[in-house]
Protein backbone atom coordinates (compact mmCIF):
# COMPACT_ATOMS: atom_id res chain seq x y z
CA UNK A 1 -54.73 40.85 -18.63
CA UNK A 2 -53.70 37.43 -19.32
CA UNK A 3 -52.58 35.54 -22.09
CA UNK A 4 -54.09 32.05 -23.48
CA UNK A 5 -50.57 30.88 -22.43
CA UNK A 6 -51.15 32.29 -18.95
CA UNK A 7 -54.32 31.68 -17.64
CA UNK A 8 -55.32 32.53 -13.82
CA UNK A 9 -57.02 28.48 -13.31
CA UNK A 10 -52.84 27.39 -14.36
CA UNK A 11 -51.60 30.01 -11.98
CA UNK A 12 -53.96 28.69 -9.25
CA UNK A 13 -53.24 25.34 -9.91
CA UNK A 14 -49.05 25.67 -9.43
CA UNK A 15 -49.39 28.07 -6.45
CA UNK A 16 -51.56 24.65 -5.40
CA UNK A 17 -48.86 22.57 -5.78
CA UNK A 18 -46.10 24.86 -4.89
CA UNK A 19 -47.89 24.58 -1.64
CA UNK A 20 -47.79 20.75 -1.60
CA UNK A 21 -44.25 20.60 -2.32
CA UNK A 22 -43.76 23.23 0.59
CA UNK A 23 -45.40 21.10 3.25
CA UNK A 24 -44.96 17.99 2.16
CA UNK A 25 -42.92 15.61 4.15
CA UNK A 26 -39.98 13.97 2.41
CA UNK A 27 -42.43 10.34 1.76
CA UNK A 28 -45.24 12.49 0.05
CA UNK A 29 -42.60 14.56 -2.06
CA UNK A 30 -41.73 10.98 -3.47
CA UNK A 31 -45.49 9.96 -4.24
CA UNK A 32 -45.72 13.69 -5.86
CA UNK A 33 -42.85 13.13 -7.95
CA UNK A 34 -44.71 9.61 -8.80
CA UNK A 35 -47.94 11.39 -9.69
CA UNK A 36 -46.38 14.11 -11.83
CA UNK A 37 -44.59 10.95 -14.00
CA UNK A 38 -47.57 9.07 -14.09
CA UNK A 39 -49.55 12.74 -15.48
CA UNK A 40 -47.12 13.56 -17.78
CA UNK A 41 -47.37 10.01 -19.41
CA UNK A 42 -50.95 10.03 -19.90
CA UNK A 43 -50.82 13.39 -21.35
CA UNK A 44 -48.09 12.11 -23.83
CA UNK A 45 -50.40 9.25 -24.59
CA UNK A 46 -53.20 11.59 -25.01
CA UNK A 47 -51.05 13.42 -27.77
CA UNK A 48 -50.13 10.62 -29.05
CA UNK A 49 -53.48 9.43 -30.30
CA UNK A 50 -54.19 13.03 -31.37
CA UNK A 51 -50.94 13.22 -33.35
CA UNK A 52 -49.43 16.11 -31.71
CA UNK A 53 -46.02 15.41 -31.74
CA UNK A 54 -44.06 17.85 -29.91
CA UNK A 55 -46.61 18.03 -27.00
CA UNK A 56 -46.16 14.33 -26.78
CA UNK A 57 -42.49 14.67 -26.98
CA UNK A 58 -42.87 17.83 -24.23
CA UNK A 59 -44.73 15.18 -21.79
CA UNK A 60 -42.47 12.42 -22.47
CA UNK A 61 -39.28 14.72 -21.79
CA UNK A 62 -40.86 15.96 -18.73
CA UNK A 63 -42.01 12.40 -17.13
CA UNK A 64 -38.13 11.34 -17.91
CA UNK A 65 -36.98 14.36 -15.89
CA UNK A 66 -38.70 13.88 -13.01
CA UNK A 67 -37.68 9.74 -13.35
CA UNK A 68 -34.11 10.91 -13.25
CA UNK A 69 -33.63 14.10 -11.80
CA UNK A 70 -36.35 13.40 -8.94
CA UNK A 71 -36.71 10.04 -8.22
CA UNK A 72 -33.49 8.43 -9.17
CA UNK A 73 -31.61 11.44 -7.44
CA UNK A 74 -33.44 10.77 -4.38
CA UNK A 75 -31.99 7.44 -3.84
CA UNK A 76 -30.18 6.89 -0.95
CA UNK A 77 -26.81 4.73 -1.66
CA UNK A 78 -25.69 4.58 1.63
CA UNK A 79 -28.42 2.62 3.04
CA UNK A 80 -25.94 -1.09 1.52
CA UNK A 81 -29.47 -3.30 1.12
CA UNK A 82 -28.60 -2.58 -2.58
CA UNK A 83 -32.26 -1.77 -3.21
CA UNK A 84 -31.62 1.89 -4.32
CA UNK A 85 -29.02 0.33 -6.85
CA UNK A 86 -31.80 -1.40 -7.95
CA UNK A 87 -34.71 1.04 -8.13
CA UNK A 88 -31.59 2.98 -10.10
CA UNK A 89 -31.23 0.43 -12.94
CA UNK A 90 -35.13 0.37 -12.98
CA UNK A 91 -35.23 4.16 -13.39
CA UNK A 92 -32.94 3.73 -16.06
CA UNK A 93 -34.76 1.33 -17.99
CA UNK A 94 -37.75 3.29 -17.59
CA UNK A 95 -36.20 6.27 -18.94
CA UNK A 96 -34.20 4.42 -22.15
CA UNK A 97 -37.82 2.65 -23.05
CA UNK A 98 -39.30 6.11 -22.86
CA UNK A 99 -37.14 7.74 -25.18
CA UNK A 100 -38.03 4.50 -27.23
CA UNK A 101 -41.67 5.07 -26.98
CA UNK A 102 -41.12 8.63 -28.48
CA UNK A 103 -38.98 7.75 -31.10
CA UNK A 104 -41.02 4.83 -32.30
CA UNK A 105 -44.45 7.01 -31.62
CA UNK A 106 -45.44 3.70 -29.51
CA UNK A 107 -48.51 3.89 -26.89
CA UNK A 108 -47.66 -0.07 -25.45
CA UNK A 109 -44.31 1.25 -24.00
CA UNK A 110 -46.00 4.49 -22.22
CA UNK A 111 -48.14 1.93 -20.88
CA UNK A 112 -45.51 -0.59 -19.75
CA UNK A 113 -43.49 2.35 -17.66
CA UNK A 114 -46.63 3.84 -16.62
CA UNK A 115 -47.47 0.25 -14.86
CA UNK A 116 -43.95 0.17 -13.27
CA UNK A 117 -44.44 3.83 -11.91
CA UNK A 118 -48.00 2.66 -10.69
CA UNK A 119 -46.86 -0.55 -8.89
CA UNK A 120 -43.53 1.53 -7.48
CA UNK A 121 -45.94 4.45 -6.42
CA UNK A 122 -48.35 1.58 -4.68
CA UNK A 123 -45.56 0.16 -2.55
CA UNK A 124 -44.51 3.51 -1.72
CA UNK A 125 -48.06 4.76 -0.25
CA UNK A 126 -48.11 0.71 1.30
CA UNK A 127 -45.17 2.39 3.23
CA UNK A 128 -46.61 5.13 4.83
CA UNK A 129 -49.05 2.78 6.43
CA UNK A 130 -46.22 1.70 8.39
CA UNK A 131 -44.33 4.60 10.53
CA UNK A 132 -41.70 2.79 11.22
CA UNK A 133 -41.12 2.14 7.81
CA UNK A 134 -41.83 5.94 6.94
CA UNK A 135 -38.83 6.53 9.11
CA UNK A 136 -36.54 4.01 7.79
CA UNK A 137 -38.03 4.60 3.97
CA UNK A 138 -36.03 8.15 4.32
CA UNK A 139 -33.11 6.48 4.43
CA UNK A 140 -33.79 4.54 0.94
CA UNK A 141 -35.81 7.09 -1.27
C-alpha cells in the first residue's frame, strides 16, 4: 500500500505541518521558515559526515530556498529603518557561504550559518514577547 518512499509516519508528519502553516500567524510562519533552515542544515551536516553527497547537497539546496524564497522574500522594504536591507545582504551571505560549504564539502560553514539562523530565529521569538512589537514586526519580516 505504500512505498519506502511514501510512508504513512511522512504523510502524518506534513499534514502536521500543513496544519501549522495554515494557522499560523504571520510571526510564527517566520520562526517556521527559521526552523525548517536550521533542520535542513543539520541534516546536510548529518550527510556530510556520512558521505552522502547528494542528500547533503538536497538539504543544503533546500535550507537556501527557504533563506531566499521565504525569509528574504518576506522582507518588508517599505518599512525605511533599512533593517530589511540589511537582514537582505545577511540572507545573501548566508546563502553564497552555503553554496560554499557544499562545494568545498565543509561542516565549519554549515555551522557558521546555522549560528546566524539561530541568533536571527532568537531575536525573532524575543519579539513575540512583546505585542507591540509583534504588530510592528509585520511590517519588517
Amino acid at each position: 500500500m505504500f512505498s519506502s518512499m511514501h510512508s504513512p509516519s511522512s504523510a502524518y508528519t506534513k499534514v502536521g505541518v500543513e496544519t501549522g502553516v495554515t494557522a499560523a500567524n504571520p510571526h510564527k510562519l517566520i520562526l517556521m521558515l527559521f526552523d525548517g533552515a536550521l533542520m535542513a542544515l543539520g541534516t546536510a551536516t548529518h550527510a556530510m559526515q556520512e558521505g552522502r553527497i547528494a542528500e547533503k547537497g538536497q538539504a543544503i539546496s533546500k535550507a537556501i530556498d527557504i533563506i531566499i524564497n521565504g525569509l528574504k522574500v518576506s522582507l518588508n522594504f517599505d518599512d525605511n529603518s533599512g533593517l530589511s536591507e540589511k537582514l537582505a545582504a545577511l540572507y545573501d551571505y548566508m546563502a553564497e557561504r552555503l553554496l560554499s560549504a557544499n562545494v568545498k564539502n565543509d561542516k565549519k560553514i554549515i555551522e557558521e550559518v546555522s549560528g546566524l539562523l539561530r541568533e536571527l530565529r532568537g531575536a525573532w521569538e524575543e519579539i513575540a514577547r512583546d505585542p507591540a512589537a509583534v504588530s510592528d514586526s509585520r511590517r519588517v519580516a
